[in-house]
C-alpha atoms as a PDB file:
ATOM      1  CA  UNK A   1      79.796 113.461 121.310  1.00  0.00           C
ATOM      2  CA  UNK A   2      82.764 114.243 119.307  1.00  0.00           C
ATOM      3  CA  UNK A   3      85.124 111.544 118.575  1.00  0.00           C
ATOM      4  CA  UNK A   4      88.691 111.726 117.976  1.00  0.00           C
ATOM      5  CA  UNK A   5      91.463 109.315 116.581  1.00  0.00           C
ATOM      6  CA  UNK A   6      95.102 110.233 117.943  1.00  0.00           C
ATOM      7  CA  UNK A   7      97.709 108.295 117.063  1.00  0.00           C
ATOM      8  CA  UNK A   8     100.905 108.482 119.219  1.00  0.00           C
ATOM      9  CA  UNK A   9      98.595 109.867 122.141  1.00  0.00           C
ATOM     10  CA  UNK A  10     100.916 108.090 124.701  1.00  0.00           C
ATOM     11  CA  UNK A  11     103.844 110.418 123.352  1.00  0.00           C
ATOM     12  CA  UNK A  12     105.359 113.072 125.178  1.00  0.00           C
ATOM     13  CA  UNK A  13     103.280 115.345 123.092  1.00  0.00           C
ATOM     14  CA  UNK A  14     100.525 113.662 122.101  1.00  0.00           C
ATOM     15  CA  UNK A  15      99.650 112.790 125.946  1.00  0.00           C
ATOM     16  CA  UNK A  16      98.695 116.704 126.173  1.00  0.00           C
ATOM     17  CA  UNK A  17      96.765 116.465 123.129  1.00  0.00           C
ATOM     18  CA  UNK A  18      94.411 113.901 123.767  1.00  0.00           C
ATOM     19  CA  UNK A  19      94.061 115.484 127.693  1.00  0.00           C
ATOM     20  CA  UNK A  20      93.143 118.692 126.006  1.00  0.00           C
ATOM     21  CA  UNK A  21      90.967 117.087 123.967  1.00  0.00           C
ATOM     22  CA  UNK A  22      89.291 114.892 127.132  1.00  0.00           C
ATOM     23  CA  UNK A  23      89.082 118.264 128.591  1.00  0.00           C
ATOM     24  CA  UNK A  24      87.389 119.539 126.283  1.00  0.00           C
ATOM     25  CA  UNK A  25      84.420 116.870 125.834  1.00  0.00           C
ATOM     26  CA  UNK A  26      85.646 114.310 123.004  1.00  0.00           C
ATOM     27  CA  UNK A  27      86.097 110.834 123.110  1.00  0.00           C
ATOM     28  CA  UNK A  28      89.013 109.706 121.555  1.00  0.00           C
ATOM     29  CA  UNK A  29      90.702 106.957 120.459  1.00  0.00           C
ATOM     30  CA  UNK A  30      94.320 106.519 120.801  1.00  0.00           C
ATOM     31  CA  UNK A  31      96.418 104.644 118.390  1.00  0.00           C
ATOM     32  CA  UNK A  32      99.518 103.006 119.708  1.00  0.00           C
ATOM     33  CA  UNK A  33     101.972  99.615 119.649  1.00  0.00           C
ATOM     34  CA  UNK A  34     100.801  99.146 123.684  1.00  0.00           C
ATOM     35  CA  UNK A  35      97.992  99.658 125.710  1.00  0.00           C
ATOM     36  CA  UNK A  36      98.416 102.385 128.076  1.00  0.00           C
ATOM     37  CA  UNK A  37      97.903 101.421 131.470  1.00  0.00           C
ATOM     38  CA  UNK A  38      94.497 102.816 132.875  1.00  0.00           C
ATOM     39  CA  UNK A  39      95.836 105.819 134.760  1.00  0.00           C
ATOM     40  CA  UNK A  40      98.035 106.980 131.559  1.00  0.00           C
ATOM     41  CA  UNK A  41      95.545 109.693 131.405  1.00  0.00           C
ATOM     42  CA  UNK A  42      92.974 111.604 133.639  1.00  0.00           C
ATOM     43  CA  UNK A  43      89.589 109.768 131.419  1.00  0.00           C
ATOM     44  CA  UNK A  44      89.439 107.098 129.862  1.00  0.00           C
ATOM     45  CA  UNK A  45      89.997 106.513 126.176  1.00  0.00           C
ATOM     46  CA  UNK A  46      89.756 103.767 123.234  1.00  0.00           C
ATOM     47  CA  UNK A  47      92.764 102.285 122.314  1.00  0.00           C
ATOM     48  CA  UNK A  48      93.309 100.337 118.708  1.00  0.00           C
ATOM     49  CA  UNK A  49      96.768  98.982 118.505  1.00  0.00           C
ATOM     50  CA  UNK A  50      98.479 100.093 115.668  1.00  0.00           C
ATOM     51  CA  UNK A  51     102.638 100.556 114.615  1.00  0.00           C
ATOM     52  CA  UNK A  52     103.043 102.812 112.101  1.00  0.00           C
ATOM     53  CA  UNK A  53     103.313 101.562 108.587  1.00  0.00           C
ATOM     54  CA  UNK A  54     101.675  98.543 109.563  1.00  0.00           C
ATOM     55  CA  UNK A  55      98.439  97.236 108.526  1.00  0.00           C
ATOM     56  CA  UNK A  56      95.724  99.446 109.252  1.00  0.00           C
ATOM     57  CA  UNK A  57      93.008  97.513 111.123  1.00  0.00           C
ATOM     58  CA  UNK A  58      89.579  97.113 110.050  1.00  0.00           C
ATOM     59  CA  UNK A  59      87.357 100.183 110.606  1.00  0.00           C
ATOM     60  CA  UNK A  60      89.917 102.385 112.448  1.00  0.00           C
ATOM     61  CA  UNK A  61      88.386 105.670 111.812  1.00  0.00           C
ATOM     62  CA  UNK A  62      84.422 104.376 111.583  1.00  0.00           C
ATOM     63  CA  UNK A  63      82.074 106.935 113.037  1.00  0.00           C
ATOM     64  CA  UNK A  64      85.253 109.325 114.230  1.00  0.00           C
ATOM     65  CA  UNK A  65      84.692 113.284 113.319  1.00  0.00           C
ATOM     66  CA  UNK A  66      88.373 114.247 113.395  1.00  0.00           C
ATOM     67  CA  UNK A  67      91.719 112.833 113.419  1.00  0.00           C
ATOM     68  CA  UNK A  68      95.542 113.794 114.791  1.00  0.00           C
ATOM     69  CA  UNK A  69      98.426 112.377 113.734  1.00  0.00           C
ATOM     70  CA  UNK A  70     101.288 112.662 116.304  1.00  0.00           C
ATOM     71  CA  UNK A  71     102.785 109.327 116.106  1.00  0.00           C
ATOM     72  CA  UNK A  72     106.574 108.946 114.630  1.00  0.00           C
ATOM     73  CA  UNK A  73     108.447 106.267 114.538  1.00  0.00           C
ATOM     74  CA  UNK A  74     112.387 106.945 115.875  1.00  0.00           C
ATOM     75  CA  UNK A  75     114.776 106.216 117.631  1.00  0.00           C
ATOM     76  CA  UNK A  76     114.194 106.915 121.042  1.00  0.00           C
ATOM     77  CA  UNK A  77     115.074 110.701 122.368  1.00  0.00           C
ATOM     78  CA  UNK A  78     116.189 111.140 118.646  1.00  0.00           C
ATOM     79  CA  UNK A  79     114.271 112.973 116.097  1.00  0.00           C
ATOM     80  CA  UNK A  80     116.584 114.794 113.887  1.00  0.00           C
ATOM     81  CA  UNK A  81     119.354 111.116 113.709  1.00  0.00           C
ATOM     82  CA  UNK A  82     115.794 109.476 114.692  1.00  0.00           C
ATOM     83  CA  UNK A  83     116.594 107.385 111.416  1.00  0.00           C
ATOM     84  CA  UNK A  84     119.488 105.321 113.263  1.00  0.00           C
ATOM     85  CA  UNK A  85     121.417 102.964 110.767  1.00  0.00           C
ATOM     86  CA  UNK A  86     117.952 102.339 108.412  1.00  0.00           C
ATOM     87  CA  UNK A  87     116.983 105.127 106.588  1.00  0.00           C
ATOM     88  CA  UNK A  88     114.989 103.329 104.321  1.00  0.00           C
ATOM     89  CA  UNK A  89     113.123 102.082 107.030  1.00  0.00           C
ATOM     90  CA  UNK A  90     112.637 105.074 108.637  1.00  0.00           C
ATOM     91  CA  UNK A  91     111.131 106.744 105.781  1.00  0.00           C
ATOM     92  CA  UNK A  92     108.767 104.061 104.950  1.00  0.00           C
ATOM     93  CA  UNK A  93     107.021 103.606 108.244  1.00  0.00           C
ATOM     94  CA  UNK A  94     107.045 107.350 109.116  1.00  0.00           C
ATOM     95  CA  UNK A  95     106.094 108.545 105.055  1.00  0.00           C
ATOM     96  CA  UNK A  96     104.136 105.620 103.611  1.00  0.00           C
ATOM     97  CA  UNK A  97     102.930 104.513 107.125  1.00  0.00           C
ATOM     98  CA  UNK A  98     101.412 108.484 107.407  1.00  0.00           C
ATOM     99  CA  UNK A  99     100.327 108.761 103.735  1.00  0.00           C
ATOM    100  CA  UNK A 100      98.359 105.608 104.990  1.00  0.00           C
ATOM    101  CA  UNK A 101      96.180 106.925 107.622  1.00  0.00           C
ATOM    102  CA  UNK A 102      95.774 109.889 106.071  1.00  0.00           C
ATOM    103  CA  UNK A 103      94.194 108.022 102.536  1.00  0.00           C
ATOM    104  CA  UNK A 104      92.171 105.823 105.325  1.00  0.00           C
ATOM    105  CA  UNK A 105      90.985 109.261 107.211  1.00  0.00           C
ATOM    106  CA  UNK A 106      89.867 110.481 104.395  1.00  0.00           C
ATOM    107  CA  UNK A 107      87.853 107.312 102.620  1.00  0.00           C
ATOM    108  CA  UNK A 108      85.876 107.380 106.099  1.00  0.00           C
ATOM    109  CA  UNK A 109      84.586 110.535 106.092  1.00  0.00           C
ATOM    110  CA  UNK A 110      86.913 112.366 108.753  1.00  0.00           C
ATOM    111  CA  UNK A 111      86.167 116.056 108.702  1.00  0.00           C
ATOM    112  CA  UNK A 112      89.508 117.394 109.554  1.00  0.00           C
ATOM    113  CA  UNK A 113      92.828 116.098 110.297  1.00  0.00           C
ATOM    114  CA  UNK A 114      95.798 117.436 111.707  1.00  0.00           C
ATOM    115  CA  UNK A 115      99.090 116.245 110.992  1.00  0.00           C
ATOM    116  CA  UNK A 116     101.832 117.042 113.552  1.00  0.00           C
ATOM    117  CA  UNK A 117     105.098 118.565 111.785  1.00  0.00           C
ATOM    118  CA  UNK A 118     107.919 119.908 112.886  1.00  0.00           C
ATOM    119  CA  UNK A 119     110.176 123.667 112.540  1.00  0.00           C
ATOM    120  CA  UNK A 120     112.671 121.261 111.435  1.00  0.00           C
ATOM    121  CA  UNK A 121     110.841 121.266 107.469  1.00  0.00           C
ATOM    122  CA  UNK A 122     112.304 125.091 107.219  1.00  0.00           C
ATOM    123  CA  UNK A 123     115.774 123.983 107.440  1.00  0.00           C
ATOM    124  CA  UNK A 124     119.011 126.485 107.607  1.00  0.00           C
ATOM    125  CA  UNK A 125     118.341 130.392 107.343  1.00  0.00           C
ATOM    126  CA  UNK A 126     120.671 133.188 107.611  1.00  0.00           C
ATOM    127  CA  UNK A 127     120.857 134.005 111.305  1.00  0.00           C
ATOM    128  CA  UNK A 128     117.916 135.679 113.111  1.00  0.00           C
ATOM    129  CA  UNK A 129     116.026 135.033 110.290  1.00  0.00           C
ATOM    130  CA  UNK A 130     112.091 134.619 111.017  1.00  0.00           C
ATOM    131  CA  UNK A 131     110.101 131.550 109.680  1.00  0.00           C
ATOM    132  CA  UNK A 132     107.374 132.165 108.061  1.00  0.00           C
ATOM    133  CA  UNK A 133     104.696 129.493 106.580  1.00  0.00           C
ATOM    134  CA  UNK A 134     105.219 131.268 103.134  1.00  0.00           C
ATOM    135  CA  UNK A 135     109.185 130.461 103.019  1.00  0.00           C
ATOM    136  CA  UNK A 136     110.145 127.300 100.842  1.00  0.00           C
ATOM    137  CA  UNK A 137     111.002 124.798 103.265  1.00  0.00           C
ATOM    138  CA  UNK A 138     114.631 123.602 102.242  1.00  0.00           C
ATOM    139  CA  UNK A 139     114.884 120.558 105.065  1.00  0.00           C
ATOM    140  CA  UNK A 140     118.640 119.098 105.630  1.00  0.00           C
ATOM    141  CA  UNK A 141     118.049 116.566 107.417  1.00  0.00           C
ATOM    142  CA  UNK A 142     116.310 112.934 106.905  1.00  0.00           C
ATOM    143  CA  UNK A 143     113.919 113.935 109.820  1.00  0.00           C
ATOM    144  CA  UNK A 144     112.625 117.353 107.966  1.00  0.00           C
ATOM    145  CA  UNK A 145     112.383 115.758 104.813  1.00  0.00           C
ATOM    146  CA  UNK A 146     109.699 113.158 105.654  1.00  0.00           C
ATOM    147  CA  UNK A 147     107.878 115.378 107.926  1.00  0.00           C
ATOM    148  CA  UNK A 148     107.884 117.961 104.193  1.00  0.00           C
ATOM    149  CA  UNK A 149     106.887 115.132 102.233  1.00  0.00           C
ATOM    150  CA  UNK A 150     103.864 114.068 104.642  1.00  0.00           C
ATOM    151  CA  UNK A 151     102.379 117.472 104.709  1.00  0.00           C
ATOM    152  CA  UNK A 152     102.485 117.869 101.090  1.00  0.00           C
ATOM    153  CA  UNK A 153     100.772 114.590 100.898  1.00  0.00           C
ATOM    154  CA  UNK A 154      98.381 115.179 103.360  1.00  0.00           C
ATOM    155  CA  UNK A 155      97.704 118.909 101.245  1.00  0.00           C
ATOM    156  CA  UNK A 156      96.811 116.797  98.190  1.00  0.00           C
ATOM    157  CA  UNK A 157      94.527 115.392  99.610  1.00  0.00           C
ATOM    158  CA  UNK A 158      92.612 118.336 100.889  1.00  0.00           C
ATOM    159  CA  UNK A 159      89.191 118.951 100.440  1.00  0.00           C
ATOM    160  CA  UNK A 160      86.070 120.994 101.004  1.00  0.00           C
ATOM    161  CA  UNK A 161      84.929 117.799 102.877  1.00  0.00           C
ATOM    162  CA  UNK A 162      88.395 116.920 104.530  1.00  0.00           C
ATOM    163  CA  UNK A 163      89.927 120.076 106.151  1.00  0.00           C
ATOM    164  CA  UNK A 164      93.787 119.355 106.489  1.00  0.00           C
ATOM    165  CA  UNK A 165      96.058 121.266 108.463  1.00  0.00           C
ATOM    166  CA  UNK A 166     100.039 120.734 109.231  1.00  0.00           C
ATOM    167  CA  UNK A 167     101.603 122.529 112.562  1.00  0.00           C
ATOM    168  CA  UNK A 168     104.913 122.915 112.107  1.00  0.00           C
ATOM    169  CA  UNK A 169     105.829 122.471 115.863  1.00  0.00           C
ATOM    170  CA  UNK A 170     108.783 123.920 117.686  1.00  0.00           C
ATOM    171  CA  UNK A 171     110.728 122.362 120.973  1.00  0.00           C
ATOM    172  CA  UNK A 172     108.015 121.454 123.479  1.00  0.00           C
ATOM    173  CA  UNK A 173     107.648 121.708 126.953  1.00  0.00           C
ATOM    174  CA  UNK A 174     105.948 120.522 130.014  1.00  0.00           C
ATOM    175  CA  UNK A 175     105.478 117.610 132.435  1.00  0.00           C
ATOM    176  CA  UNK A 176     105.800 113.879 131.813  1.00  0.00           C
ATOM    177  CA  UNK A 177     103.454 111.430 132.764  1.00  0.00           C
ATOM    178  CA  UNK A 178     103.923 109.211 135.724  1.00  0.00           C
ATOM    179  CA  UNK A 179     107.579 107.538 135.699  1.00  0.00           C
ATOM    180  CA  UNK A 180     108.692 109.309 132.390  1.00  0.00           C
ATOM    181  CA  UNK A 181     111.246 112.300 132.942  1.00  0.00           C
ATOM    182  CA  UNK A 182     110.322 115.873 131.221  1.00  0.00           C
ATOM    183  CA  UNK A 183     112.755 117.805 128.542  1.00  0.00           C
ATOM    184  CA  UNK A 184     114.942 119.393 131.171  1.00  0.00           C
ATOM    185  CA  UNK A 185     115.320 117.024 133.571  1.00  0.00           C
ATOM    186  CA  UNK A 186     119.179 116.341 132.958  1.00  0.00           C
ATOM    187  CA  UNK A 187     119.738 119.970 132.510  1.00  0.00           C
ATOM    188  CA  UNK A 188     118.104 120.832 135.953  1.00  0.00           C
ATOM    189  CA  UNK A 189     120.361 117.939 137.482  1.00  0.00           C
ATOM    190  CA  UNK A 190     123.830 119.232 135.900  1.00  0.00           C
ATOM    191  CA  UNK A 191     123.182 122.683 137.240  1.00  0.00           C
ATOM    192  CA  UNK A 192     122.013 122.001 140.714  1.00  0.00           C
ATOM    193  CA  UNK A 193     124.964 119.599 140.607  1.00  0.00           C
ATOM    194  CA  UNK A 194     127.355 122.220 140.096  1.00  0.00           C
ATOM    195  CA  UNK A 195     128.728 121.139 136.678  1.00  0.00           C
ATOM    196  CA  UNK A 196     128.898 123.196 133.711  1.00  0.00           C
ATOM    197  CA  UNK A 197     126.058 124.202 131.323  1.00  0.00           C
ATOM    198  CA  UNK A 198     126.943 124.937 127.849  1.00  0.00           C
ATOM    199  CA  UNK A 199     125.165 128.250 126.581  1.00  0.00           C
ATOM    200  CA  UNK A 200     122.208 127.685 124.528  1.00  0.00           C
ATOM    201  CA  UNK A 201     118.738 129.611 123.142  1.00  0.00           C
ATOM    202  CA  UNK A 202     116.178 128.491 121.519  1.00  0.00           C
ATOM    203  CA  UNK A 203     112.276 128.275 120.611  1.00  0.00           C
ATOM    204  CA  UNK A 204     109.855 126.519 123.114  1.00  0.00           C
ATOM    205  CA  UNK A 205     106.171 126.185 123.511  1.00  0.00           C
ATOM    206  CA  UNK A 206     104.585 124.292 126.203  1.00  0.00           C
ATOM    207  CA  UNK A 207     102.465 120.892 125.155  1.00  0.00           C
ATOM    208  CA  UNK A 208      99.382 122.131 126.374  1.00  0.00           C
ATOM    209  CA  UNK A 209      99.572 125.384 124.029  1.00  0.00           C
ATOM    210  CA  UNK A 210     100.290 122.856 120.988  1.00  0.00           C
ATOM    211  CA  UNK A 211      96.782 121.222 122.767  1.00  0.00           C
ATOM    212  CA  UNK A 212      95.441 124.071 122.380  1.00  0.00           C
ATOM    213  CA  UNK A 213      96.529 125.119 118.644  1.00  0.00           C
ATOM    214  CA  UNK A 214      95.269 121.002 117.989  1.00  0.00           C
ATOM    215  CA  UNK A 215      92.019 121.955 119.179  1.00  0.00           C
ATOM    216  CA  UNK A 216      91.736 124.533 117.669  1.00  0.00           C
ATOM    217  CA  UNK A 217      91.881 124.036 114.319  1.00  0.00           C
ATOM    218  CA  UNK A 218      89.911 120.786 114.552  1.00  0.00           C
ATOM    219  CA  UNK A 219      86.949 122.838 116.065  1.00  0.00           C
ATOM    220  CA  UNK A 220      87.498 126.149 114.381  1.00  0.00           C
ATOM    221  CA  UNK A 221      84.264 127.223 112.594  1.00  0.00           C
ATOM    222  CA  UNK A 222      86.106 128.248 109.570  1.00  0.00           C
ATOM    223  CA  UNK A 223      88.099 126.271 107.650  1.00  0.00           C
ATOM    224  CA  UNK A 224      91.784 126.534 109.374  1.00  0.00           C
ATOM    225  CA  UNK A 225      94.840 127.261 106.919  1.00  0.00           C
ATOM    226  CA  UNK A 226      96.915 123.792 105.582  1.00  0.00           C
ATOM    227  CA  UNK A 227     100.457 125.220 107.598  1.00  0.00           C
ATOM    228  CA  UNK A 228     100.571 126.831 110.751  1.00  0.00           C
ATOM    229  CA  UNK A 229     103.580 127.583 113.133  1.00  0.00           C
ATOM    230  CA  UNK A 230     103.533 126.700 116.521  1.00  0.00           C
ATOM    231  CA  UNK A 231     106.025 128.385 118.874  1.00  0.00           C
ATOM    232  CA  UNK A 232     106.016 130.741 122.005  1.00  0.00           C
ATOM    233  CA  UNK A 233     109.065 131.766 123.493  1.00  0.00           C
ATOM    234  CA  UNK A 234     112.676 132.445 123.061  1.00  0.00           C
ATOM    235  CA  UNK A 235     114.213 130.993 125.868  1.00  0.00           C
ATOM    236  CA  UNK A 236     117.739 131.158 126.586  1.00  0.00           C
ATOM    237  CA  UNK A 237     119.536 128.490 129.388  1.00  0.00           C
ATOM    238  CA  UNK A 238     120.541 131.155 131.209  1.00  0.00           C
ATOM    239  CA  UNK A 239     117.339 132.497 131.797  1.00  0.00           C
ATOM    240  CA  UNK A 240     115.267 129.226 132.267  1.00  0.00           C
ATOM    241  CA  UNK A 241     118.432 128.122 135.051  1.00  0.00           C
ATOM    242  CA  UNK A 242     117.654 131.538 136.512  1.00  0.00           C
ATOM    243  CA  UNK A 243     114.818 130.627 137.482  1.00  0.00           C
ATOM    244  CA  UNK A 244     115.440 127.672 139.150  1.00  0.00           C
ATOM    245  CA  UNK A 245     118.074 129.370 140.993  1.00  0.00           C
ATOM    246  CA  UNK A 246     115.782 131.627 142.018  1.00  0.00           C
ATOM    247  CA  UNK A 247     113.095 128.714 143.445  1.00  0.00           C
ATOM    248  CA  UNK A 248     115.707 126.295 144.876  1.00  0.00           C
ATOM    249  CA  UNK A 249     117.990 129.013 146.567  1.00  0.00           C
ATOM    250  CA  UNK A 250     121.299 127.282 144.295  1.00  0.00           C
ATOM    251  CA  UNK A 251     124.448 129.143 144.571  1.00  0.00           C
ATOM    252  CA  UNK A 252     125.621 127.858 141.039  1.00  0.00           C
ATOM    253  CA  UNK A 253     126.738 130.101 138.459  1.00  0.00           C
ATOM    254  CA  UNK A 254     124.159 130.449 135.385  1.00  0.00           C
ATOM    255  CA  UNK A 255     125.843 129.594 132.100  1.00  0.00           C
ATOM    256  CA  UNK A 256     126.764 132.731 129.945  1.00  0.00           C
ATOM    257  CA  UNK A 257     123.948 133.811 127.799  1.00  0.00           C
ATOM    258  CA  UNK A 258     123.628 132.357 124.198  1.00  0.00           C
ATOM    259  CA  UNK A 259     123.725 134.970 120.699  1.00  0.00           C
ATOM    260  CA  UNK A 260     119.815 135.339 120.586  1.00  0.00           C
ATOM    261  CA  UNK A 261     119.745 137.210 117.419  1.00  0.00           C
ATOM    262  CA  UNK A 262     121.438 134.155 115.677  1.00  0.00           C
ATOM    263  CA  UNK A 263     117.869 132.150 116.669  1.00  0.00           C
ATOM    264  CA  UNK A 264     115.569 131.101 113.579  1.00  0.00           C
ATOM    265  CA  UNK A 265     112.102 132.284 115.661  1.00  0.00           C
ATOM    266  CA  UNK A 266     108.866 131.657 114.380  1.00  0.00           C
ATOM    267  CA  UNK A 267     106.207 133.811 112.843  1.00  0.00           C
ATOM    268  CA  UNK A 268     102.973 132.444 115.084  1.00  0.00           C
ATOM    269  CA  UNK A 269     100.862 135.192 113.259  1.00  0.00           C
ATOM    270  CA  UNK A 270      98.148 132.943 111.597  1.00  0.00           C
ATOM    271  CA  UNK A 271      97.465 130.436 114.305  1.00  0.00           C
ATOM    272  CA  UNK A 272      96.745 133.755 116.508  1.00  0.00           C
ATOM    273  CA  UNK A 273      94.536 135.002 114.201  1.00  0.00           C
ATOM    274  CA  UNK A 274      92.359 132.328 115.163  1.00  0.00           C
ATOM    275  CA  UNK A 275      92.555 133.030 118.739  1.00  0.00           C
ATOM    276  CA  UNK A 276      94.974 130.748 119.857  1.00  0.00           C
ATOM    277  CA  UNK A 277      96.633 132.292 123.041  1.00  0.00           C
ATOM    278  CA  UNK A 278      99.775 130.784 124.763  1.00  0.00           C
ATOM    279  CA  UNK A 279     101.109 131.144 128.127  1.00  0.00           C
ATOM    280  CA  UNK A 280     104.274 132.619 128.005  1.00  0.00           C
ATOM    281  CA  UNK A 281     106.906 133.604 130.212  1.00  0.00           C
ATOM    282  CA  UNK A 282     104.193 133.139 133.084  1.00  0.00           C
ATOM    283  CA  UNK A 283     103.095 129.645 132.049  1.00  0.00           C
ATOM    284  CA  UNK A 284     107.053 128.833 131.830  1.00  0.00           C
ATOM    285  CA  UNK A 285     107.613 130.526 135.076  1.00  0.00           C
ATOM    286  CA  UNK A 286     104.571 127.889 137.045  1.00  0.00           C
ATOM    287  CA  UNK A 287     105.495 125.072 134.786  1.00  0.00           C
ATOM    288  CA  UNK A 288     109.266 124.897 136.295  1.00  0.00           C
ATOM    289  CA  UNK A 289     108.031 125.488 139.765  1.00  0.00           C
ATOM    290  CA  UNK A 290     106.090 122.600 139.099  1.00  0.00           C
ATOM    291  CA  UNK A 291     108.451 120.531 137.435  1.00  0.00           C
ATOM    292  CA  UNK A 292     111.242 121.190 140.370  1.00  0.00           C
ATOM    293  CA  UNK A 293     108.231 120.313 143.174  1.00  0.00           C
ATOM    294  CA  UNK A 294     107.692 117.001 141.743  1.00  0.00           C
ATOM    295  CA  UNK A 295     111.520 116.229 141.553  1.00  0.00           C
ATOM    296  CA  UNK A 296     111.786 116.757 145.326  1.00  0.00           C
END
C-alpha cells in the first residue's frame, strides 16, 4: 500500500487532500500540533504530532512513498497579514520549518513531494493579465515571499530520485468539516440578511479539484513539472449570490457585478495536460446547494 505523509491534513485544504488520497487507496499519515478526533475524516489515518519549525521527530517519513506539505503556520483566517506583529517568526517556522521537512523527505527516500503554494508568489500584474508558471514571480507581500522562497528551495533539491512539484493554488472552495464554517459562510449570511454585499470577482477552485491536481502529480507516471497552477473559475459575487437566490427563493438584491477583465486569472494549461479535470460551474452549482442544505 502506498503511504503518504501530509502535514496540515486537518486544514481546510489539506482535509480534502488526505480524503482524496484515502479515497484513492493510501495510507497516510497526517502531521499536525493536535490529534484529530476519530471522525475528522471518513478512514482512519496516522497521526505524528508535529508544529512547524519544530523538531522533527524521529523517523517521520520511514517507509512513506510520497509526501505533501500543506501545513502553514498563521494567523488564523489570515494568510496574506498571516505574519501578525512577528515577522521574523513567521518566516522562520513557515521557511526554515518547510526547508526542514523537505531536507528530511528527501534523506528518507520519499519519491515525490508536493509542496502547497499559493497565486499569491506572482504578485501585482497589469490588469487582466494571465499568470503563467513562466512569469517571474515578483511577490509583495510577506506571505508570497516565503511561499517563493520554499519552492525554490524545495526545486534545489530536486532530483531524478525525488520528484518535486509546487502548486501555486488559487482561493479554494468547498465544505468544512464537522463544526468548522466554509469560505462563504458570512457572505451567504449578509445577503440572506438583507445587508449589502460589496462587488467582488475572483479565482476559485474547489478543494477536492486541488485533491485531485495533489494526486495527481504524486501518482503521475511521468515525472510532473516543479510549478503548476491550480485554478478553475472566475467567479464573480454576483453570480455565486445568484445562485443562492435562486435555491432559497431570497428577494434580496444581488450586488452589482465586479470589472472581470481587471482579474489576474490563471493559465491551468500544464496541470491539464496531465489530465487533471475540474468541476466547474456544475461542481460550484451542487457544492452551494450543498453548502446552503447543511446551514438549514
Amino acid at each position: 500500500m502506498t503511504r503518504t505523509v501530509v502535514s496540515g491534513g486537518t486544514g481546510y485544504v489539506g482535509r480534502f487532500i488526505v480524503e482524496g488520497l484515502l479515497a484513492a487507496g493510501h495510507a497516510v499519515i497526517v502531521l499536525g500540533r493536535t490529534q484529530p478526533p476519530a471522525d475528522f475524516f471518513s478512514m482512519p489515518v496516522g497521526f505524528e504530532p508535529y508544529e512547524l519549525g519544530g523538531e522533527l521527530p524521529s523517523g517521520l517519513f520511514q517507509g512513506a512513498d510520497f509526501f505533501v506539505h500543506a501545513a502553514f503556520d498563521h494567523v488564523p483566517g489570515k494568510y496574506r497579514g498571516g505574519e501578525g506583529e512577528d515577522p521574523a517568526s513567521f518566516r522562520r517556522r513557515n521557511l526554515d520549518g518547510s526547508v526542514a521537512l523537505f531536507e528530511a523527505a528527501r534523506r528518507a527516500g520519499i519519491r515525490r513531494a508536493t509542496f502547497l503554494s499559493s497565486r499569491a508568489v506572482y504578485g501585482p500584474r497589469p490588469a487582466g493579465t494571465w499568470l503563467d508558471e513562466v512569469d517571474k514571480p515578483i511577490p509583495d507581500t510577506l506571505y508570497g515571499e516565503v511561499k517563493l522562497a520554499a519552492e525554490n528551495a524545495l526545486q534545489e533539491l530536486r532530483t531524478d530520485h525525488f520528484q518535486t512539484t509546487s502548486l501555486r493554488v488559487t482561493g479554494v472552495y468547498g465544505p468544512a468539516a464537522k463544526g468548522r464554517e466554509h469560505k462563504w459562510a458570512s457572505l451567504f449570511a449578509d445577503y440572506l440578511d438583507g445587508k449589502s454585499i460589496a462587488p467582488r470577482a475572483g479565482t476559485e477552485v474547489h478543494g477536492s479539484d486541488v485533491a485531485g491536481a495533489v494526486r495527481l502529480v504524486l501518482e503521475h507516471p511521468a515525472i510532473p513539472p516543479a510549478l503548476l497552477n491550480v485554478s478553475d473559475i472566475l467567479l464573480d459575487r454576483h453570480d455565486l449570490l445568484k445562485i443562492v437566490r435562486d435555491l432559497t427563493g431570497s428577494s434580496h438584491a444581488l450586488p452589482p457585478r465586479a470589472n472581470a477583465a481587471s482579474v489576474n486569472a490563471m493559465k491551468t494549461d500544464r496541470l491539464r495536460t496531465l489530465g487533471w479535470e475540474p468541476g466547474g460551474s456544475q461542481r460550484l452549482a451542487d457544492t452551494v446547494a450543498e453548502l446552503l442544505h447543511t446551514r438549514i
